[in-house]
PDB file of N, CA and C in Angstrom:
ATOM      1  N   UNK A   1       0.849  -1.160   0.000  1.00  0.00           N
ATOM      2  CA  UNK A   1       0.000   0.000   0.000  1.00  0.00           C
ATOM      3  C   UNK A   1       0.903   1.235   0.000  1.00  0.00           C
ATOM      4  N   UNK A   2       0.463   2.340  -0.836  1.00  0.00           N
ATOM      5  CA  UNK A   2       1.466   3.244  -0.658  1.00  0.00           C
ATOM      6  C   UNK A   2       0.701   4.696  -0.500  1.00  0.00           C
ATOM      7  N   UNK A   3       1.055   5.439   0.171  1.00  0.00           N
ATOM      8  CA  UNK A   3       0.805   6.887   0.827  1.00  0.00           C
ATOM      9  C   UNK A   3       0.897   8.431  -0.306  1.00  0.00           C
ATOM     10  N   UNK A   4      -0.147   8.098  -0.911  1.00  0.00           N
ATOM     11  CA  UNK A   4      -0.120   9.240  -1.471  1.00  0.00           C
ATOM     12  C   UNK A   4      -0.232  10.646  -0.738  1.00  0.00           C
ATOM     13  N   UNK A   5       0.796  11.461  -0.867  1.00  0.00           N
ATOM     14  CA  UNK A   5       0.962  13.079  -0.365  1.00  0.00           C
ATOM     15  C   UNK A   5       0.179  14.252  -1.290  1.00  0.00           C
ATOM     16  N   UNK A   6      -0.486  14.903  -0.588  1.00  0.00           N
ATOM     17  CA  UNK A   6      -0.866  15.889  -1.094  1.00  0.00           C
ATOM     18  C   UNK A   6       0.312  17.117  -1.221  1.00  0.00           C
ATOM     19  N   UNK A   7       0.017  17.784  -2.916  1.00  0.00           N
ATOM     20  CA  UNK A   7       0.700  19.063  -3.189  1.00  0.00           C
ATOM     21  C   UNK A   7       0.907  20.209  -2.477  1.00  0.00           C
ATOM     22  N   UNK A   8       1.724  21.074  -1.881  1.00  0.00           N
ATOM     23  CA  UNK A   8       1.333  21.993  -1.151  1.00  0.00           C
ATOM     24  C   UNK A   8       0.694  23.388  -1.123  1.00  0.00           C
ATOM     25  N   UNK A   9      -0.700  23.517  -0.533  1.00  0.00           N
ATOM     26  CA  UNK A   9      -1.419  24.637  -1.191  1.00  0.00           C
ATOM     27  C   UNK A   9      -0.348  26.065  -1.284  1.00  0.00           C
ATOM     28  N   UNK A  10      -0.312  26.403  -2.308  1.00  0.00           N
ATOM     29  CA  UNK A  10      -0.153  28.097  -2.879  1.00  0.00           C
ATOM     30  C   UNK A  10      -0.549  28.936  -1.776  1.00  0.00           C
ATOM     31  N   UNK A  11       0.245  29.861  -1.232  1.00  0.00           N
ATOM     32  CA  UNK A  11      -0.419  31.045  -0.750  1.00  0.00           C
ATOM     33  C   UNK A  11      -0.701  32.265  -1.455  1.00  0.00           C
ATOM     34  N   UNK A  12      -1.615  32.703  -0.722  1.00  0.00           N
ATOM     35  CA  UNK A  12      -2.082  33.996  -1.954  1.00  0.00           C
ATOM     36  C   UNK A  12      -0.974  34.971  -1.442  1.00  0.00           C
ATOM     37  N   UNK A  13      -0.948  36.062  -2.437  1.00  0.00           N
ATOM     38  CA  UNK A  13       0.201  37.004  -2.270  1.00  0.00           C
ATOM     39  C   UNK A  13      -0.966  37.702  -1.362  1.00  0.00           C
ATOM     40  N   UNK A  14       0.066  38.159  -0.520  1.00  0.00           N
ATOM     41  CA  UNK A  14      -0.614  38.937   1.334  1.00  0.00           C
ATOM     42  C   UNK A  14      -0.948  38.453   2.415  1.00  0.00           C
ATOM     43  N   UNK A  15      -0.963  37.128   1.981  1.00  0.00           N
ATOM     44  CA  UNK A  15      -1.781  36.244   2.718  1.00  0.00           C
ATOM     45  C   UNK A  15      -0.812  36.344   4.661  1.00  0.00           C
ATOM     46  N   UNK A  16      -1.776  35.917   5.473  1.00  0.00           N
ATOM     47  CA  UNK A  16      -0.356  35.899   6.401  1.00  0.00           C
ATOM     48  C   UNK A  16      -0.673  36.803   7.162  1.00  0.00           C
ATOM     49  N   UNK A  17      -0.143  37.091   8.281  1.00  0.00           N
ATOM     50  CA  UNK A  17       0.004  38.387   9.145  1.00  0.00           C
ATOM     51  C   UNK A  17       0.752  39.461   8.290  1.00  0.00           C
ATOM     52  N   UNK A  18       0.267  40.401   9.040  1.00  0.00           N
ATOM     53  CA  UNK A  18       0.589  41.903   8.153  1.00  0.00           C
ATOM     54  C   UNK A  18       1.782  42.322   8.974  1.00  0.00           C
ATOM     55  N   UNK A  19       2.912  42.899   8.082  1.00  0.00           N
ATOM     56  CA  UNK A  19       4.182  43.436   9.224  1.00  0.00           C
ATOM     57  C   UNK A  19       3.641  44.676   9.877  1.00  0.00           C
ATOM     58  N   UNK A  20       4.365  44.235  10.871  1.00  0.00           N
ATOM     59  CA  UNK A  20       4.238  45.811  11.919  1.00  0.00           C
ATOM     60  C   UNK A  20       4.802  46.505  11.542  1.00  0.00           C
ATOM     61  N   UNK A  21       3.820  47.753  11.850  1.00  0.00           N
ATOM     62  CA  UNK A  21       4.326  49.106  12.084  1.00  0.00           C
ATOM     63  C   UNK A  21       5.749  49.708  12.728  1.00  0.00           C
ATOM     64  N   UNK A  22       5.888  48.711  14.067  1.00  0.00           N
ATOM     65  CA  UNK A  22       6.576  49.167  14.765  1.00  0.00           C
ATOM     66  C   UNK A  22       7.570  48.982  14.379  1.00  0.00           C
ATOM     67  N   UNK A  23       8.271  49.560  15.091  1.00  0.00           N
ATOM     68  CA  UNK A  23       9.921  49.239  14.884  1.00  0.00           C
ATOM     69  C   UNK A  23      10.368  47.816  15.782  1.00  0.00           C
ATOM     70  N   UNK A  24      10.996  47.196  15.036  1.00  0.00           N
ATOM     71  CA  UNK A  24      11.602  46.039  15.881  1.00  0.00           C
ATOM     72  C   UNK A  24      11.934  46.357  17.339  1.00  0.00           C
ATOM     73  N   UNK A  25      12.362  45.212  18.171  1.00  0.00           N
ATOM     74  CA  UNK A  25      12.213  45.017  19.428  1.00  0.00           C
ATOM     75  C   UNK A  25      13.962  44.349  19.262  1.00  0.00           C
ATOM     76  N   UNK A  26      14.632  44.657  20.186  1.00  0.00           N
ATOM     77  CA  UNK A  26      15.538  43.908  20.298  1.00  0.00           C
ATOM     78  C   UNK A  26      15.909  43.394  22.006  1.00  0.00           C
ATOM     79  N   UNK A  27      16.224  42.244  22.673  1.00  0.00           N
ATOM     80  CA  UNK A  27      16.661  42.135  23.519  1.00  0.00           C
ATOM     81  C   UNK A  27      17.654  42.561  24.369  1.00  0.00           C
ATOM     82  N   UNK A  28      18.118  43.713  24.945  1.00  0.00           N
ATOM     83  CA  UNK A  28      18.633  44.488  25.555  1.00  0.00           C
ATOM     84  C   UNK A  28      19.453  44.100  27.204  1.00  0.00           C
ATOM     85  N   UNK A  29      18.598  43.509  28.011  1.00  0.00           N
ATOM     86  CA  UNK A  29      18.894  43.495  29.065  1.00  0.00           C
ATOM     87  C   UNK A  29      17.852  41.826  29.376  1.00  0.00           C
ATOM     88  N   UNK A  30      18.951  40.966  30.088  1.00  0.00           N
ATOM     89  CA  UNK A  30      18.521  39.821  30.766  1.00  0.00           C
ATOM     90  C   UNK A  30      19.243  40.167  32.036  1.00  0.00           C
ATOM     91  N   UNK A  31      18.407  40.088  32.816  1.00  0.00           N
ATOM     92  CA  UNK A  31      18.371  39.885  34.632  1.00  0.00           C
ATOM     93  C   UNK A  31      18.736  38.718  35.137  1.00  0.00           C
ATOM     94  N   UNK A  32      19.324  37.875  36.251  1.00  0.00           N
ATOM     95  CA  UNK A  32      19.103  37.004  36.365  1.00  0.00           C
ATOM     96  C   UNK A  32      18.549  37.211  38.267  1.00  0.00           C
ATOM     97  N   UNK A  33      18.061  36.721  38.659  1.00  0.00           N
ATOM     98  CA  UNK A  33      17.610  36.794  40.343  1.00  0.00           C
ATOM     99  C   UNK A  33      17.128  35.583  40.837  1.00  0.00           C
ATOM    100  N   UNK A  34      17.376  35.771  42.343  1.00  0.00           N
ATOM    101  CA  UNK A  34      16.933  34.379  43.022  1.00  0.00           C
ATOM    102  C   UNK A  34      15.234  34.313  43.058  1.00  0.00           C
ATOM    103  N   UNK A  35      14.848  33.270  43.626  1.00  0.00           N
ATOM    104  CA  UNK A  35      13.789  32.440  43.371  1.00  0.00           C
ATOM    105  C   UNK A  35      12.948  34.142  44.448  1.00  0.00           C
ATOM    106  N   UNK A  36      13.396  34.114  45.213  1.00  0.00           N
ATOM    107  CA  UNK A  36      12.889  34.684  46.326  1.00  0.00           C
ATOM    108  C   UNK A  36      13.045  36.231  45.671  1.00  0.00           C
ATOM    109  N   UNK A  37      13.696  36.975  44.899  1.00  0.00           N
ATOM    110  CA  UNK A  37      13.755  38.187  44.488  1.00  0.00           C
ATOM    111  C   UNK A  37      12.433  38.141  43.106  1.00  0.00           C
ATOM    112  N   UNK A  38      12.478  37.197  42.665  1.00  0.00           N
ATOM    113  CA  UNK A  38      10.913  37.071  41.342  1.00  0.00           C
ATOM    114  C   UNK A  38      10.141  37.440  42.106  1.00  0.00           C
ATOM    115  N   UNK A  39       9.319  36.435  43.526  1.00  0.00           N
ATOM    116  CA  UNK A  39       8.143  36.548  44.444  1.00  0.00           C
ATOM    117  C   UNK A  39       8.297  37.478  44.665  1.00  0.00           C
ATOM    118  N   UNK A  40       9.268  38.194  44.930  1.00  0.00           N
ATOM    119  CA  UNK A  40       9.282  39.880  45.570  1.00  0.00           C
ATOM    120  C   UNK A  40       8.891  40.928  44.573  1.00  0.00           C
ATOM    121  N   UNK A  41       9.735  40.667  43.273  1.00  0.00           N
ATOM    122  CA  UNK A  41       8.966  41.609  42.120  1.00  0.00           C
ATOM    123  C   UNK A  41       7.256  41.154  41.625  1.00  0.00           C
ATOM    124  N   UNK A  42       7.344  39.932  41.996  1.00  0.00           N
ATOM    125  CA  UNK A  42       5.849  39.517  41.446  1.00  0.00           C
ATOM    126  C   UNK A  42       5.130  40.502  41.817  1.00  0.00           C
ATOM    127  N   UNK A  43       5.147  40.604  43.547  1.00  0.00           N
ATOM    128  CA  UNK A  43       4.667  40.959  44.658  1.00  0.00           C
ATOM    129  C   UNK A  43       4.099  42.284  44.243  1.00  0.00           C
ATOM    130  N   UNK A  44       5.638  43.182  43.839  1.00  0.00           N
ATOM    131  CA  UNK A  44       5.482  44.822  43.451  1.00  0.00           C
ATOM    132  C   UNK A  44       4.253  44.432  41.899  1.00  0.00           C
ATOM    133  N   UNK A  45       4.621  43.514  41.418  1.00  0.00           N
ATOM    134  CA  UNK A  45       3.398  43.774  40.245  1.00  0.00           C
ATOM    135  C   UNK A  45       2.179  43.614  40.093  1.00  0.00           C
ATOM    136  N   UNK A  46       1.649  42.781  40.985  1.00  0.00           N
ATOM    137  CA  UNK A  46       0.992  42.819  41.828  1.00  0.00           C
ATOM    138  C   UNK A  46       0.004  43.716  42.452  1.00  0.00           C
ATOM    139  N   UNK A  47       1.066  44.401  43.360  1.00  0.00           N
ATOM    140  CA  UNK A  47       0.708  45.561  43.919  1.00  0.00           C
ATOM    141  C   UNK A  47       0.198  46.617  43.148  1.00  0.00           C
ATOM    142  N   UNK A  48       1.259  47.361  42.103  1.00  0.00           N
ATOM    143  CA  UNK A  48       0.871  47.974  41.276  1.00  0.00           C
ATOM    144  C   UNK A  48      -0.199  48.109  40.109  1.00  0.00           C
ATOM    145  N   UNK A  49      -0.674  46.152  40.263  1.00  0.00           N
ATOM    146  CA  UNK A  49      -2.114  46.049  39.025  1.00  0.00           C
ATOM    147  C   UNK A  49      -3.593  46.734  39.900  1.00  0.00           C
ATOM    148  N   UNK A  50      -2.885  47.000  41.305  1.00  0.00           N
ATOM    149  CA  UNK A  50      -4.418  47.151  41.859  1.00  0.00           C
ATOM    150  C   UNK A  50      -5.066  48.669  41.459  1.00  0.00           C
ATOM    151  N   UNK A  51      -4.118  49.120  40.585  1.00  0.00           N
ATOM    152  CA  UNK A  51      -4.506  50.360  39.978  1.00  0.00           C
ATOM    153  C   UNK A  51      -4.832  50.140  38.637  1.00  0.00           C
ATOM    154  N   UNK A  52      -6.295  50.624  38.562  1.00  0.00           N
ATOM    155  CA  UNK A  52      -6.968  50.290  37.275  1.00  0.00           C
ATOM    156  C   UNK A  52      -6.012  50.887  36.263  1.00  0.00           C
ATOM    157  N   UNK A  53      -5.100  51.977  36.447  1.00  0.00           N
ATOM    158  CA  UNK A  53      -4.491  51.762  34.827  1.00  0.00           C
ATOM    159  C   UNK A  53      -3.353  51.069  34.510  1.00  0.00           C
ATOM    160  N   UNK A  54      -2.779  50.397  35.320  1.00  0.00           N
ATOM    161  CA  UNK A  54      -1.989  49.666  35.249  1.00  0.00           C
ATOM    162  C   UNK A  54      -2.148  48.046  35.186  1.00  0.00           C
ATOM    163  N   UNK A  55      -3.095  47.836  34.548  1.00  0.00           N
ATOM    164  CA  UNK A  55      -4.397  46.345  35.018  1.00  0.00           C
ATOM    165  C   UNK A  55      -2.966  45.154  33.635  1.00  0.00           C
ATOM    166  N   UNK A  56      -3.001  45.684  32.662  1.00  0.00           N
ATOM    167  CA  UNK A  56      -1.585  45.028  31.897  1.00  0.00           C
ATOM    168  C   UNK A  56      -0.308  45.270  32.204  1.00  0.00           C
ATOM    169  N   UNK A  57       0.244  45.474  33.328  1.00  0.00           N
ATOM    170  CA  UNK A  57       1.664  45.640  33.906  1.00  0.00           C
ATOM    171  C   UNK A  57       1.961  44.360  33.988  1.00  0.00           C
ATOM    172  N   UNK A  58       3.499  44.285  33.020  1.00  0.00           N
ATOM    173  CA  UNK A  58       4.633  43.255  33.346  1.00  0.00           C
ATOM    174  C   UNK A  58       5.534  43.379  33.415  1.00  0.00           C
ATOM    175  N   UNK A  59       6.548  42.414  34.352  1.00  0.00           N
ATOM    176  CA  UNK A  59       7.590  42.794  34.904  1.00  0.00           C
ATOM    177  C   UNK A  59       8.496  43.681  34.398  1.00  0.00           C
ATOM    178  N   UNK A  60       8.632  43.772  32.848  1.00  0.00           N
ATOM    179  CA  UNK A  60       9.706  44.667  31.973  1.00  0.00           C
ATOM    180  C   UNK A  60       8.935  45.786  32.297  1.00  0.00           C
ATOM    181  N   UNK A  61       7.656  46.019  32.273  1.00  0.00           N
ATOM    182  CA  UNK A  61       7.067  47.544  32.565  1.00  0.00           C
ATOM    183  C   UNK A  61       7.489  47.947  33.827  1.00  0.00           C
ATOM    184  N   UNK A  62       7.579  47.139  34.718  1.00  0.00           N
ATOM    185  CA  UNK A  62       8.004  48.196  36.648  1.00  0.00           C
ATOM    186  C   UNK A  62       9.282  48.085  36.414  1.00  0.00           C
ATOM    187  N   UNK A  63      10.218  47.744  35.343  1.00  0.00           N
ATOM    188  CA  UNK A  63      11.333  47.461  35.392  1.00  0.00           C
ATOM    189  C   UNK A  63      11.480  48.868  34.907  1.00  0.00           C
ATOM    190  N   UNK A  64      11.039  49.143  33.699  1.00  0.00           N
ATOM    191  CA  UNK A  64      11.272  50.470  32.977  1.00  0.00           C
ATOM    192  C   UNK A  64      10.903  51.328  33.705  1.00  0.00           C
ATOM    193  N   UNK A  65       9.531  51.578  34.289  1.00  0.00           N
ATOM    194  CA  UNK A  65       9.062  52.322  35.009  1.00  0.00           C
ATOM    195  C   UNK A  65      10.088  52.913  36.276  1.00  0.00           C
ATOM    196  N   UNK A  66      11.221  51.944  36.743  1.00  0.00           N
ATOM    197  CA  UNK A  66      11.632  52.288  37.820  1.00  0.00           C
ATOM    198  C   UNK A  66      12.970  52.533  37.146  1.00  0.00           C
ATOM    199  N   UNK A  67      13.768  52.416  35.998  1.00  0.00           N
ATOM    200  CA  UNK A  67      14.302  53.042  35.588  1.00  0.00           C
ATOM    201  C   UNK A  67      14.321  54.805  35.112  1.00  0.00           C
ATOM    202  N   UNK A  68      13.417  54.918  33.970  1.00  0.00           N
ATOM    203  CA  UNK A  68      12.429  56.487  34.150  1.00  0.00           C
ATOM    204  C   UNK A  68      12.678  56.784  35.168  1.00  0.00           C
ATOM    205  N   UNK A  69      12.281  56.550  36.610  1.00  0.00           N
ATOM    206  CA  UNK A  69      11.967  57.571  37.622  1.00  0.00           C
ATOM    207  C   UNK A  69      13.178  57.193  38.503  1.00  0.00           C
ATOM    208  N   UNK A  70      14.413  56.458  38.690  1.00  0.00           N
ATOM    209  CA  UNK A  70      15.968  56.834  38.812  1.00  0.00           C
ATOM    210  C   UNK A  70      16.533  57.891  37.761  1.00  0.00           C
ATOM    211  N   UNK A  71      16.174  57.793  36.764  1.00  0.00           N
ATOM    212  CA  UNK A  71      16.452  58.758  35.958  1.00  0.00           C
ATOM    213  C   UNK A  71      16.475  60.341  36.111  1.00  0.00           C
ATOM    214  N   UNK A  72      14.914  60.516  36.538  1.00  0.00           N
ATOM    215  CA  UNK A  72      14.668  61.831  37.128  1.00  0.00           C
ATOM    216  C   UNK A  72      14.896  62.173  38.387  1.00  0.00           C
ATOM    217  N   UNK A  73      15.465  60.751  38.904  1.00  0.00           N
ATOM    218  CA  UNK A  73      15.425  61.104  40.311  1.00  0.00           C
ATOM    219  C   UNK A  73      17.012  61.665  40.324  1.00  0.00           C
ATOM    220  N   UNK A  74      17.639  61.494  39.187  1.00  0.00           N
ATOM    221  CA  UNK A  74      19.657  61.528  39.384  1.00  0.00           C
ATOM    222  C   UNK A  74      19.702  62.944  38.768  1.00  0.00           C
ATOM    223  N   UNK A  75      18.608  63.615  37.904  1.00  0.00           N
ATOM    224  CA  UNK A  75      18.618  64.573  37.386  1.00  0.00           C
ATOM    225  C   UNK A  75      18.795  64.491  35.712  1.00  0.00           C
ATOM    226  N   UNK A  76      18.508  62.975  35.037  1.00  0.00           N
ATOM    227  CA  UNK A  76      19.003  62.984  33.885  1.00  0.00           C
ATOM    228  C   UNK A  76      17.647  63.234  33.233  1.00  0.00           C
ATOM    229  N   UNK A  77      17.338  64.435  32.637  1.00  0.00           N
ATOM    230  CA  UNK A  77      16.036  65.200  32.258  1.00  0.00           C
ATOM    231  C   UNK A  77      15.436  64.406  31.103  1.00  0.00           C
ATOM    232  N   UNK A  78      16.167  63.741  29.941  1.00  0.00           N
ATOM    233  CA  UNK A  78      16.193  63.373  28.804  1.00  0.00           C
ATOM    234  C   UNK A  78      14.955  62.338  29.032  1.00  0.00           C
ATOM    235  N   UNK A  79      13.921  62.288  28.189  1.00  0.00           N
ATOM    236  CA  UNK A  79      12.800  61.536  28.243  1.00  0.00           C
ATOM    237  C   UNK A  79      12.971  60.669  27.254  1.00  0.00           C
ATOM    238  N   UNK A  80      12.425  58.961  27.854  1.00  0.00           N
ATOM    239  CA  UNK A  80      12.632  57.987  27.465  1.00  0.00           C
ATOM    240  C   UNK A  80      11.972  57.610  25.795  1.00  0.00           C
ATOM    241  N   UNK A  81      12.294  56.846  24.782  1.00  0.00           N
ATOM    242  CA  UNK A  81      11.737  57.449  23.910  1.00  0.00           C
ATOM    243  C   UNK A  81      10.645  56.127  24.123  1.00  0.00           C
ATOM    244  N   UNK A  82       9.193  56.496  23.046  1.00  0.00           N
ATOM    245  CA  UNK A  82       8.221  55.483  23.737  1.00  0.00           C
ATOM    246  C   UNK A  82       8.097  54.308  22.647  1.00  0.00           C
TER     247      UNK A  82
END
């Protein structure tokens, strides 16, 4: 008995997800921390979702977020670009 394979369908031209707009993303900064320093940031994220505008906060966001505001806190005025 033998296994006939089907041809592989054609895609239409466009077909597919559409490229983003955005500008690429590149990986920048890996952290590494103990088991017990995650639960602790969980904790702060956590904390911080109990504010309705912050209801999609993740860890890279309080990460940035607390970068930004060392920033202003050292006097470096220059705003982050978004």
């Amino acid at each position: 008995m033998s296994t006939m394979t089907l041809p592989k369908r054609k895609r239409k031209p466009g077909a597919g997800r559409p490229k983003s707009i955005r500008p690429i993303r590149d990986t920048t900064l890996t952290v590494r921390v103990t088991e017990e320093f995650d639960v602790w940031l969980e904790g702060l994220v956590d904390h911080c979702r109990k504010d309705a505008n912050w209801l999609g906060l993740t860890k890279t966001a309080v990460v940035i977020q607390a970068l930004v505001c060392l920033a202003k806190e050292r006097g470096y005025d220059e705003d982050p670009p978004k």
